[in-house]
Protein backbone atom coordinates (compact mmCIF):
# COMPACT_ATOMS: atom_id res chain seq x y z
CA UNK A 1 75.75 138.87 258.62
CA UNK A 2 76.29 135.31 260.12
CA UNK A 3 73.98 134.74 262.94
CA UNK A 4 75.04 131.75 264.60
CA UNK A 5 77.16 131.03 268.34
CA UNK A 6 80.24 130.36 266.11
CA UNK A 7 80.82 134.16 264.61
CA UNK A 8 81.56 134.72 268.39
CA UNK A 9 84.43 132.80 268.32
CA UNK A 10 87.54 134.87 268.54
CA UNK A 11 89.55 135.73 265.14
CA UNK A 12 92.93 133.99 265.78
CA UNK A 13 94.48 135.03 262.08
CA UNK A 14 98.40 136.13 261.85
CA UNK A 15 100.23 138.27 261.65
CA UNK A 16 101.85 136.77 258.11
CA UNK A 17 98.36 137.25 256.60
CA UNK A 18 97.80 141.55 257.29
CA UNK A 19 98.81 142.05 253.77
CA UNK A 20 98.10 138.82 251.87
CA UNK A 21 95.08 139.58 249.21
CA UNK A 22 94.22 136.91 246.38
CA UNK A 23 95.51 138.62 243.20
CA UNK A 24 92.40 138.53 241.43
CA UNK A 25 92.89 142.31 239.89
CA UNK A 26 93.77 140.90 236.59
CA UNK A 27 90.86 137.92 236.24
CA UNK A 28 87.37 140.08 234.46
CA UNK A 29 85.18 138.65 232.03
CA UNK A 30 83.89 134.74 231.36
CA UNK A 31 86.36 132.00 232.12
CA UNK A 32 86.22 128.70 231.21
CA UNK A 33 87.65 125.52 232.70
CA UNK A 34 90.40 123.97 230.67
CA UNK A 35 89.99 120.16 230.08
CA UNK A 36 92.28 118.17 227.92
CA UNK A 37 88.90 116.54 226.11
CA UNK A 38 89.05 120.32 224.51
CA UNK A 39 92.09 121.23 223.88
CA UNK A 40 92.03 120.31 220.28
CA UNK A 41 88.94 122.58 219.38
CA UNK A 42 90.25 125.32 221.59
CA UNK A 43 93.55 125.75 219.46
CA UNK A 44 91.18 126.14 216.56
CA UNK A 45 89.23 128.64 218.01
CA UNK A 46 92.72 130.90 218.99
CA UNK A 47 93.70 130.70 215.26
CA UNK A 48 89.68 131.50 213.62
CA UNK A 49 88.04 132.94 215.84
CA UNK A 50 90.30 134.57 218.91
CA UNK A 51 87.63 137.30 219.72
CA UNK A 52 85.14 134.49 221.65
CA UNK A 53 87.65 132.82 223.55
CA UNK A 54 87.46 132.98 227.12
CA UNK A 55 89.34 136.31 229.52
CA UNK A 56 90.59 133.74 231.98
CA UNK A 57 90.79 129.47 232.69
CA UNK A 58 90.95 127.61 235.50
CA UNK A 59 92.74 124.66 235.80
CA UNK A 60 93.04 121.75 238.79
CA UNK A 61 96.90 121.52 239.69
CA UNK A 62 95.81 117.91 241.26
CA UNK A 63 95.43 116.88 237.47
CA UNK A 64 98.72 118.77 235.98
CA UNK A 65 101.01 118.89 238.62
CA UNK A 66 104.25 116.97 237.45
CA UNK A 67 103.32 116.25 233.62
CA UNK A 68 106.16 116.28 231.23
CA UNK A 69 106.20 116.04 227.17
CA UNK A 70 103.11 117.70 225.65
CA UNK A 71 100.92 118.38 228.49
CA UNK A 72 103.43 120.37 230.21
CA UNK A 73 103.66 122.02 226.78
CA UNK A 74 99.93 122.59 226.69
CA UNK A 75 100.00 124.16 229.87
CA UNK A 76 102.45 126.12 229.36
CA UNK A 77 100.60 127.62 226.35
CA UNK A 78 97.37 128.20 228.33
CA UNK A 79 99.05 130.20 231.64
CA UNK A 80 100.98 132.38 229.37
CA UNK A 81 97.80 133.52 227.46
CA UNK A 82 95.18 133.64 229.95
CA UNK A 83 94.82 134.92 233.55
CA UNK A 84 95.09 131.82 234.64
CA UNK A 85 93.20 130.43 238.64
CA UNK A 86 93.71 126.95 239.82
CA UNK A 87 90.91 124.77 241.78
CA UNK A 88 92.06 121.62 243.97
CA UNK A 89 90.11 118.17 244.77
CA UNK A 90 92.36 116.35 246.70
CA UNK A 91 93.63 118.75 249.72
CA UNK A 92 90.69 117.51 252.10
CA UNK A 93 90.10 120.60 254.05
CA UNK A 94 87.78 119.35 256.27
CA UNK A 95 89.69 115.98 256.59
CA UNK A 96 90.93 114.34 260.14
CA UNK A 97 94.24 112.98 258.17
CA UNK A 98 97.21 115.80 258.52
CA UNK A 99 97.53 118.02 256.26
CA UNK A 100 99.79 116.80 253.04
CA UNK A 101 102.28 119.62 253.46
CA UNK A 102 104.27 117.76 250.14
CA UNK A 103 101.97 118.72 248.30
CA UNK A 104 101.00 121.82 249.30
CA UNK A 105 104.66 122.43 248.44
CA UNK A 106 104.59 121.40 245.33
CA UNK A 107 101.07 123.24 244.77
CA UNK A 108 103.06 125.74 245.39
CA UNK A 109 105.98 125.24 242.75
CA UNK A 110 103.62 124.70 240.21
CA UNK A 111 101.98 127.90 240.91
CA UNK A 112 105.00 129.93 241.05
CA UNK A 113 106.08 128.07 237.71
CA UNK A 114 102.95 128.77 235.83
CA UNK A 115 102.66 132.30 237.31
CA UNK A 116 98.89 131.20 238.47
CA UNK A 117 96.86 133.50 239.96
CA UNK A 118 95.13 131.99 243.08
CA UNK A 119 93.99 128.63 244.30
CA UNK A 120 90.68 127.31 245.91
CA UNK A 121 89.61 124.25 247.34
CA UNK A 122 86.24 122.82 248.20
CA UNK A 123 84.59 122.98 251.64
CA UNK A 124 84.78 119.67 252.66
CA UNK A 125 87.24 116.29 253.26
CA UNK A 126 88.17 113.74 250.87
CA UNK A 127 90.43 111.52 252.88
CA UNK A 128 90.01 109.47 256.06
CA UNK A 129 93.34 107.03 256.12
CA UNK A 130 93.07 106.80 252.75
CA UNK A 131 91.31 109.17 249.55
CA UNK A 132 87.36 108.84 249.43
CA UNK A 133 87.27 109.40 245.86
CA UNK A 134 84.14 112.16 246.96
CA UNK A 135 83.80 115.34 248.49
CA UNK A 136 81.80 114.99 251.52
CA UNK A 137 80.32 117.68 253.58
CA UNK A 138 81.26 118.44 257.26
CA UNK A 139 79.19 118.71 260.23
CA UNK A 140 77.97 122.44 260.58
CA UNK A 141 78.92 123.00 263.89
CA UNK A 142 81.19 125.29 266.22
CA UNK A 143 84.13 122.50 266.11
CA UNK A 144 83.72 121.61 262.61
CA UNK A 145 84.56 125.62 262.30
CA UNK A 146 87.92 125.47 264.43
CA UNK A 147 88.90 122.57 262.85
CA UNK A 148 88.69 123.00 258.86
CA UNK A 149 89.60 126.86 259.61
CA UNK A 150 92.93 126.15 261.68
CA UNK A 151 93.97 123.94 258.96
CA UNK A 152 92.94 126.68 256.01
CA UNK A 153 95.37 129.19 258.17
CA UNK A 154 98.32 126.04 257.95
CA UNK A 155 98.00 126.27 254.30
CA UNK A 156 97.79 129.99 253.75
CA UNK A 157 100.48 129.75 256.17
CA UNK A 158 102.51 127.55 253.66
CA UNK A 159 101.57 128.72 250.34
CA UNK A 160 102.67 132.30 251.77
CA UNK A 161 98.93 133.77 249.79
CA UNK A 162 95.45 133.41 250.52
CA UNK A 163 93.22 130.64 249.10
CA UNK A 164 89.40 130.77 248.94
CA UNK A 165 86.92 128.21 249.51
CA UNK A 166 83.98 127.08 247.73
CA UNK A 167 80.44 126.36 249.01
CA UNK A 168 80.05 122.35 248.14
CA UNK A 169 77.15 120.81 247.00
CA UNK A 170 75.53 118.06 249.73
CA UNK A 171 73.30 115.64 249.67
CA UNK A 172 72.79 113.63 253.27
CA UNK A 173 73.55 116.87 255.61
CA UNK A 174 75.25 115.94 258.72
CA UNK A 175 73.84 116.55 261.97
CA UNK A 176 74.71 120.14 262.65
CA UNK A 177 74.02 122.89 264.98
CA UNK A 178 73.70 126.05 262.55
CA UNK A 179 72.95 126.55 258.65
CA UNK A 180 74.92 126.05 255.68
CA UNK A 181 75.19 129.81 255.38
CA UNK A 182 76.10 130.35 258.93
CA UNK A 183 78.72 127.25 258.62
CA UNK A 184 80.31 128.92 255.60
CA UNK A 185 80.34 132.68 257.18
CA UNK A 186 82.05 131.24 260.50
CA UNK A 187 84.42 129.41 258.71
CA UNK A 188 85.29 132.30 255.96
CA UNK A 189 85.51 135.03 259.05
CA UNK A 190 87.51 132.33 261.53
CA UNK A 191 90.07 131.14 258.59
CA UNK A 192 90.38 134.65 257.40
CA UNK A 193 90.07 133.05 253.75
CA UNK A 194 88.05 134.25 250.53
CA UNK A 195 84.77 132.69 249.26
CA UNK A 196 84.83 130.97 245.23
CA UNK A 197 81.20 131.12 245.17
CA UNK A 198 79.35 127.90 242.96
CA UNK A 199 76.17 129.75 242.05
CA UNK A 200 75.33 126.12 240.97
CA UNK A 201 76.09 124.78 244.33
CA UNK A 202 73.35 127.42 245.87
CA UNK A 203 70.46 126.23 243.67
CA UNK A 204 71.22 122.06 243.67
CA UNK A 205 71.06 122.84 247.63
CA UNK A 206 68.54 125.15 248.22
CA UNK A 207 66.38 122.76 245.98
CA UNK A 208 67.57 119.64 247.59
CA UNK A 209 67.32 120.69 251.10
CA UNK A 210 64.60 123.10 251.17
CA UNK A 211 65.57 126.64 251.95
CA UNK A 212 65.62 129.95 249.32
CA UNK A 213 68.87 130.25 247.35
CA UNK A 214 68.33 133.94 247.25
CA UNK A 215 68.36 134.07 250.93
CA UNK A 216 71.78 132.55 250.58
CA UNK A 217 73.15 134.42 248.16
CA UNK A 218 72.45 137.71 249.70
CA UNK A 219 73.89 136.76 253.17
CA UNK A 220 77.36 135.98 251.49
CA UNK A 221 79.81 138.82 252.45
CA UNK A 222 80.52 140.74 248.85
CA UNK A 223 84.31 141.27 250.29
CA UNK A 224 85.09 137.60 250.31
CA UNK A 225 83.83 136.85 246.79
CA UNK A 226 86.93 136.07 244.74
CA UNK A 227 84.88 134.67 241.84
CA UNK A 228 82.12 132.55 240.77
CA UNK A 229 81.28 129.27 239.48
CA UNK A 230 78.75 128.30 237.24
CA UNK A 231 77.79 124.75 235.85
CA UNK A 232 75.16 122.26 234.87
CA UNK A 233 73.49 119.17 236.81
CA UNK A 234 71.16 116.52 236.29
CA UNK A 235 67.77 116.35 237.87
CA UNK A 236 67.52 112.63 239.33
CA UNK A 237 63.95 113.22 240.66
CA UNK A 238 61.37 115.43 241.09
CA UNK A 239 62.92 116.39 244.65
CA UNK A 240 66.68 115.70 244.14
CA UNK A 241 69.32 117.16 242.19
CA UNK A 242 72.68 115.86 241.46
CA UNK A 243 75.80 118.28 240.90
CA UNK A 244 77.27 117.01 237.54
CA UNK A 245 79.29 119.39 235.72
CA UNK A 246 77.98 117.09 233.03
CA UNK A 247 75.31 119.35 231.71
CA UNK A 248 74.06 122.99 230.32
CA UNK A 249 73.26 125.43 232.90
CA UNK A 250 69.52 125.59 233.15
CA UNK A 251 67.37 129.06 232.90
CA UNK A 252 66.31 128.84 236.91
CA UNK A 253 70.34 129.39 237.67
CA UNK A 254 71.24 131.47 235.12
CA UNK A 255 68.63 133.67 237.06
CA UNK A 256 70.52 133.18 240.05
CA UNK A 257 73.47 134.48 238.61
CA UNK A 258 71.90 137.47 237.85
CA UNK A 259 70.59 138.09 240.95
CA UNK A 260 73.99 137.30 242.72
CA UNK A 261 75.18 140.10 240.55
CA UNK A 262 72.60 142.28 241.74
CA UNK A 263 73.62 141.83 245.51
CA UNK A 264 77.30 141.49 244.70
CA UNK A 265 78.51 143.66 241.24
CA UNK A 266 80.00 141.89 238.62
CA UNK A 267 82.50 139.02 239.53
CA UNK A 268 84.94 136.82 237.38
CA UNK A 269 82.54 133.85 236.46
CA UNK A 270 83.34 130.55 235.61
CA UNK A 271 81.83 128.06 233.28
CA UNK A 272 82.70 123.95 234.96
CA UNK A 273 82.20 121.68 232.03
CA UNK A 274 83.68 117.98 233.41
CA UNK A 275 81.79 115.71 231.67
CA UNK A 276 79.74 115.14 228.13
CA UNK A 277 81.97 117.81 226.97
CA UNK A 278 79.62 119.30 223.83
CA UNK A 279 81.18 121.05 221.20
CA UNK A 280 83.14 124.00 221.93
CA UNK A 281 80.52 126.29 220.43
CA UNK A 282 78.23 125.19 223.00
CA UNK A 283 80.72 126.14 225.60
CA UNK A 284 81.21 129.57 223.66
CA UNK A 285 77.89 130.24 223.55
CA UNK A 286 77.11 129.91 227.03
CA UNK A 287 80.24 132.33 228.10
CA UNK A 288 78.58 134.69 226.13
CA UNK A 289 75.47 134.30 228.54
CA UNK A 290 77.80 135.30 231.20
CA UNK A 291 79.07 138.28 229.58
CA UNK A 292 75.61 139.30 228.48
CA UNK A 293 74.28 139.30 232.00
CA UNK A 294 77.90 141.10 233.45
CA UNK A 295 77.62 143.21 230.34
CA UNK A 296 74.10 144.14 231.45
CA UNK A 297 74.44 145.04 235.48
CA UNK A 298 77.63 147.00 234.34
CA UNK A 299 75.20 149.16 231.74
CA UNK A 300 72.41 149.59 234.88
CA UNK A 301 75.49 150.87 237.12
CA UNK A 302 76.31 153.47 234.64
């Protein structure tokens, strides 16, 4: 349970949202992220090998959102195979800008075109007159909480569905007035919104800023969790980690998954791959790491 001054502020949620739930019911299993560097090797795997692909994809509607000709074709292939979730970049949460309500409209379109499940967007802003070309995290404070929460209701409001919000990585934390975990329960509770939780994001964090991952992990409310992401970084330095998507996950995360798990149940997991996409075996094979450990807490349940 969050512990900070800003859980006290008052729930201010509508009326619209009583019966809105993200339609997860349908996403189980491994998902991976679809990227057009692999959409070559993926065919191939649907016509030799269709029993390792992956229950669900993810896709980012900033990068597909009004393609014609093949892509459209592509993704229209993709959502009518696989439970398909969608994860923004440019809506800038957090941002001062207004909101772009055009393109929340037309998020919405595509969704309803695509029958896509749900959509989440990271914690943070990415405009400030103009796109930042980052995500950049807010201050963790009482009025950074009313802010990036009234505007979370606006687009629920918009979309007519819930979104959730992911836990971003950070590197030079603002001055704040509570903890990252406090920050994210105030805002999830105040916004009435659900929680994509970046197992990644946890560990590059706790590492970079000093506190235990596990800690955070187990103060996340399990009724929030929509599903998870997991990925790869690079280690810059001995005391500084850098959120790639460029890499293999490493062993220390992997065991945070499993310990999320353990606090949580099994969740829809995702695999990020962004950059140095490897082979699609190598992608494969690490889905089935994913499955193994779900597979595993859903044998010590029984």
């Amino acid at each position: 349970m969050c512990r900070c001054s800003a859980c006290n502020i008052k729930n201010k949620s509508t009326a619209y949202l009583i019966n809105m739930t993200i339609d997860t019911e349908k996403v189980t299993g491994a998902g991976l992220g679809l990227r057009r560097g692999l959409l070559e090797e993926w065919h191939e795997l649907e016509e030799k090998q269709p029993e390792l692909l992956p229950d669900f994809i993810e896709v980012t509607p900033d990068n597909w959102m009004g393609l014609g000709g093949r892509y459209a074709r592509e993704m229209r292939h993709f959502t009518d195979r696989y439970p398909t979730l969608s994860h923004g970049l440019s809506l800038s949460l957090g941002g001062p800008d207004p909101l772009d309500t055009k393109f929340i409209d037309r998020l919405g379109r595509f969704m309803d075109e695509y029958n896509i499940t749900s959509f989440s967007e990271h914690l943070s802003y990415c405009t400030d007159g103009g796109h930042l070309y980052d995500l950049l995290p807010l201050p963790f404070t009482g009025e950074a909480v009313e802010h990036v929460s009234s505007r979370i209701r606006a687009v629920q409001e918009q979309l007519g569905r819930r979104i959730a919000i992911e836990n971003v990585s950070f590197y030079a934390a603002p001055e704040g007035e509570m903890s990252e975990i406090d920050f994210l329960n105030a805002v999830l509770s105040e916004a009435d919104c659900d929680l994509l939780l970046d197992v990644n994001n946890v560990y590059v964090n706790s590492h970079n800023h000093a506190y235990d991952a596990h800690d955070f992990i187990s103060a996340v409310p399990t009724e929030r969790i929509s599903w998870l992401h997991m990925a790869g970084h690079l280690q810059e330095a001995p005391d500084l980690i850098i959120d790639t998507h460029g890499d293999s996950v490493v062993d220390p995360v992997w065991d945070l998954l499993q310990y999320t798990y353990s606090c949580h149940g099994v969740q829809p997991t995702l695999l990020e791959r962004d950059f140095n996409l490897p082979p699609m075996h190598e992608l494969i094979d690490e889905l089935a790491i994913i499955r193994q450990y779900q597979q595993g807490v859903s044998s010590d349940a029984a």
